[in-house]
C-alpha atoms as a PDB file:
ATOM      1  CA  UNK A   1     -32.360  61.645  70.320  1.00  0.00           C
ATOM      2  CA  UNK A   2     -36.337  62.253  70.949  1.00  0.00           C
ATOM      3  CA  UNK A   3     -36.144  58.883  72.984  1.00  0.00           C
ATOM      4  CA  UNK A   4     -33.644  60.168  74.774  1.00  0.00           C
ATOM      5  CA  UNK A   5     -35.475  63.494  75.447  1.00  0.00           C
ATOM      6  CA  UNK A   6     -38.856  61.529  75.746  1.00  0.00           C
ATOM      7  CA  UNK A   7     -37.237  58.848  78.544  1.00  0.00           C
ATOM      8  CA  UNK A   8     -35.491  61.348  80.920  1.00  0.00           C
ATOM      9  CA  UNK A   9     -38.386  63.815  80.728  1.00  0.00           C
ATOM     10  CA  UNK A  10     -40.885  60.671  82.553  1.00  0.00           C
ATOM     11  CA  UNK A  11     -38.038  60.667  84.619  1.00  0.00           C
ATOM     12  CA  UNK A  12     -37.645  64.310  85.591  1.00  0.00           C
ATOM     13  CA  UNK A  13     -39.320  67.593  86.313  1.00  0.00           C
ATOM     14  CA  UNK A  14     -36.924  69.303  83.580  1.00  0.00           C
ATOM     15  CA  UNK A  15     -33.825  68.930  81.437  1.00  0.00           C
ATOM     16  CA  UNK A  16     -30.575  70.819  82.168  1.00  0.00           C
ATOM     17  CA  UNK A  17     -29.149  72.608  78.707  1.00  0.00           C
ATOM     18  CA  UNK A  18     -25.888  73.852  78.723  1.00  0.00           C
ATOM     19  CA  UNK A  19     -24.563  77.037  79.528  1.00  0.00           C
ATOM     20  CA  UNK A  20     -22.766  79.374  77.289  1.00  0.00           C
ATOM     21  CA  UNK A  21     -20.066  78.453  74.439  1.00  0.00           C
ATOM     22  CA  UNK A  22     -18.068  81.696  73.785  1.00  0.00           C
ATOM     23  CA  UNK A  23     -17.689  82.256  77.261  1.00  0.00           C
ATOM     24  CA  UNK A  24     -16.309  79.028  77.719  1.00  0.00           C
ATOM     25  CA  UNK A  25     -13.906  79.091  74.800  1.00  0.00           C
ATOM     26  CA  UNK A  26     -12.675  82.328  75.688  1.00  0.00           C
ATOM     27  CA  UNK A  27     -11.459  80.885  79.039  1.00  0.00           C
ATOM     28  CA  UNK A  28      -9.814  78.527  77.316  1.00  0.00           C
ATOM     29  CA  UNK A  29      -7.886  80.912  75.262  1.00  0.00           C
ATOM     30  CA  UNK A  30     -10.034  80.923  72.055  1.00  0.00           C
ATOM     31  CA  UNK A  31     -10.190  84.694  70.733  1.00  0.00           C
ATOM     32  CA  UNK A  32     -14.037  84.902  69.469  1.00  0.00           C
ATOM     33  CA  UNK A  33     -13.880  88.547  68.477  1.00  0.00           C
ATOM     34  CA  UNK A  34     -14.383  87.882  64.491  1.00  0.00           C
ATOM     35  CA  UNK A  35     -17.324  87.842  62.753  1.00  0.00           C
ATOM     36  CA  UNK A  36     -17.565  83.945  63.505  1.00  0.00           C
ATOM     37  CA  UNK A  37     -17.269  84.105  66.814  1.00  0.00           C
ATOM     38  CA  UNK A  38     -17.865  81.403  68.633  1.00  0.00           C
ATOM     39  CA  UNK A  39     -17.626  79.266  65.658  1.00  0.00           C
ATOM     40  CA  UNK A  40     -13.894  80.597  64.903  1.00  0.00           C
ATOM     41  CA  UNK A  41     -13.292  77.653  67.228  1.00  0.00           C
ATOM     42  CA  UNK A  42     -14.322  75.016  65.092  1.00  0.00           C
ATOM     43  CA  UNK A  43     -11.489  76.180  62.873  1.00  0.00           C
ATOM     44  CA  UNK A  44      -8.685  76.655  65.092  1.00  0.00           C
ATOM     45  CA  UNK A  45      -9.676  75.079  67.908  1.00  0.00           C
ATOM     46  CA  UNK A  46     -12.450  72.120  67.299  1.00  0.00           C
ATOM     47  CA  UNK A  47     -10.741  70.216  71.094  1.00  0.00           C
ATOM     48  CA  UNK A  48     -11.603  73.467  72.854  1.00  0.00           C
ATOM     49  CA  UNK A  49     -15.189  72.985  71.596  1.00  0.00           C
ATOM     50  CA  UNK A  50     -15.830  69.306  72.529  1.00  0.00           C
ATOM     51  CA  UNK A  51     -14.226  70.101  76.358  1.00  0.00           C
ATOM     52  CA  UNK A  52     -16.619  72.456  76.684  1.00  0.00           C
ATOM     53  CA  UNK A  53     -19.430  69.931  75.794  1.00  0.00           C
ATOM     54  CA  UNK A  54     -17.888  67.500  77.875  1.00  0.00           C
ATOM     55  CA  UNK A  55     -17.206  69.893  80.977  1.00  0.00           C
ATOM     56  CA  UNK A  56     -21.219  70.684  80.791  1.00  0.00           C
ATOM     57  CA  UNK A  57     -22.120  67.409  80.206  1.00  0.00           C
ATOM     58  CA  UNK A  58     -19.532  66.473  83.582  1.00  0.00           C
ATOM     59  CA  UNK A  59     -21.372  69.212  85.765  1.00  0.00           C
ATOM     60  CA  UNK A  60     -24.939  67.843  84.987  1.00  0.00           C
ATOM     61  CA  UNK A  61     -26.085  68.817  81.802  1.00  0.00           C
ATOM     62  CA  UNK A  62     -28.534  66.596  80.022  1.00  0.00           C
ATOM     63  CA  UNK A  63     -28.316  68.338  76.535  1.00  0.00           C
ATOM     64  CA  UNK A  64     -26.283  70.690  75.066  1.00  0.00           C
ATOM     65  CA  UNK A  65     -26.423  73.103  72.218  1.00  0.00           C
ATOM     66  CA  UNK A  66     -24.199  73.167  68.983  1.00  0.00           C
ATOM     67  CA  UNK A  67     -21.747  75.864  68.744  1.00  0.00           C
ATOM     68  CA  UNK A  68     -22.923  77.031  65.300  1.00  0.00           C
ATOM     69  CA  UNK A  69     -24.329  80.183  66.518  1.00  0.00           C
ATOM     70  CA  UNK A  70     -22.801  82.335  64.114  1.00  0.00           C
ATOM     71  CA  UNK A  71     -22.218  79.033  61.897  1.00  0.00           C
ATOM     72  CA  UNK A  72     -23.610  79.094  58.751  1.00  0.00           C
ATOM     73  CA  UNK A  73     -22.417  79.283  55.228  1.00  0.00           C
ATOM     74  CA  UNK A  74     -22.714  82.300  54.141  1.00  0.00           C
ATOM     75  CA  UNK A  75     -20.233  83.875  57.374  1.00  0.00           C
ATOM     76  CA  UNK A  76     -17.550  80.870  56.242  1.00  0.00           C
ATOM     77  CA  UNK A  77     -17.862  81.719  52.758  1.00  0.00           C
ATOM     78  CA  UNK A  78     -17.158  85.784  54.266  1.00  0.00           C
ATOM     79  CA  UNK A  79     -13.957  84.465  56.252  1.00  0.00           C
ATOM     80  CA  UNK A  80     -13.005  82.662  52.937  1.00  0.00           C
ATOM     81  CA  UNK A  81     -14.319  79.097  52.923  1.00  0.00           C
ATOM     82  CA  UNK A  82     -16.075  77.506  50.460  1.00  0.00           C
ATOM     83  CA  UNK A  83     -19.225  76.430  50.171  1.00  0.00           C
ATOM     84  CA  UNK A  84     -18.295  72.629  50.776  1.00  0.00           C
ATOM     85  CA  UNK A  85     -16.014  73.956  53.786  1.00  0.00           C
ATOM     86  CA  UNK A  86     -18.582  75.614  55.087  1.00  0.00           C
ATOM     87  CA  UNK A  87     -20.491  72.952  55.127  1.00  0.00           C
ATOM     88  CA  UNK A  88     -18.116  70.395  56.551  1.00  0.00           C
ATOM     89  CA  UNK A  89     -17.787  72.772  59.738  1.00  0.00           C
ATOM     90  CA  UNK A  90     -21.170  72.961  60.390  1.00  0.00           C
ATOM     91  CA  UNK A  91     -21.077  69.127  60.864  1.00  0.00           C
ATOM     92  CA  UNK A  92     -17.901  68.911  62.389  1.00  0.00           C
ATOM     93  CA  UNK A  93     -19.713  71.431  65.432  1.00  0.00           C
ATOM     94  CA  UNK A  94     -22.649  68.682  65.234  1.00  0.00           C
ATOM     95  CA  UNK A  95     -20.147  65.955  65.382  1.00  0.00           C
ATOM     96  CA  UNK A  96     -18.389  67.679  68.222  1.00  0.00           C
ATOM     97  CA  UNK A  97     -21.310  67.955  70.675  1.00  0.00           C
ATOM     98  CA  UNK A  98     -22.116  64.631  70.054  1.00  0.00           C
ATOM     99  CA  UNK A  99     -18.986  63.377  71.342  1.00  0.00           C
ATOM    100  CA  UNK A 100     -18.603  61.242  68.080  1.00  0.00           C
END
């Protein structure tokens, strides 16, 4: 990824990030009122997250952000996950914005 971020930046004046992710989901019907927020998508809803990524990446964007804002173990392990879940969410949002 630093070639990536390396090559385009010889190329341009600046790199576009993304916008925001909870907005997003929300107009997509995603309800990010719980103590996950955003991330509640990666649960219920892990297509909503990669459109998102994908309608950034479609309007310009050169990078975008993972939607683990509020993703971390210890809030899974809060809403009930285990440790290992946890875990496996936080690289499923990686995955996600990777397009993989």
């Amino acid at each position: 990824m630093t070639d990536y971020i390396k090559e385009n930046l010889v190329n341009k004046k600046a790199l576009v990030l993304d916008g925001a992710m909870a907005t997003e989901l929300e107009k997509r019907g995603v309800d990010t009122s719980s103590d996950l927020w955003s991330a509640t998508a990666l649960i219920n809803n892990p297509e909503a997250v990669r459109d998102v990524h994908t309608s950034y990446f479609a309007v310009g964007a050169d990078i975008a952000i993972t939607d683990t804002y509020q993703a971390n173990v210890e809030g899974f392990e809060k809403a009930g996950f285990s440790e290992t879940d946890s875990e496996k969410l936080i690289t499923e949002a990686v995955r996600l914005e990777a397009g993989t």
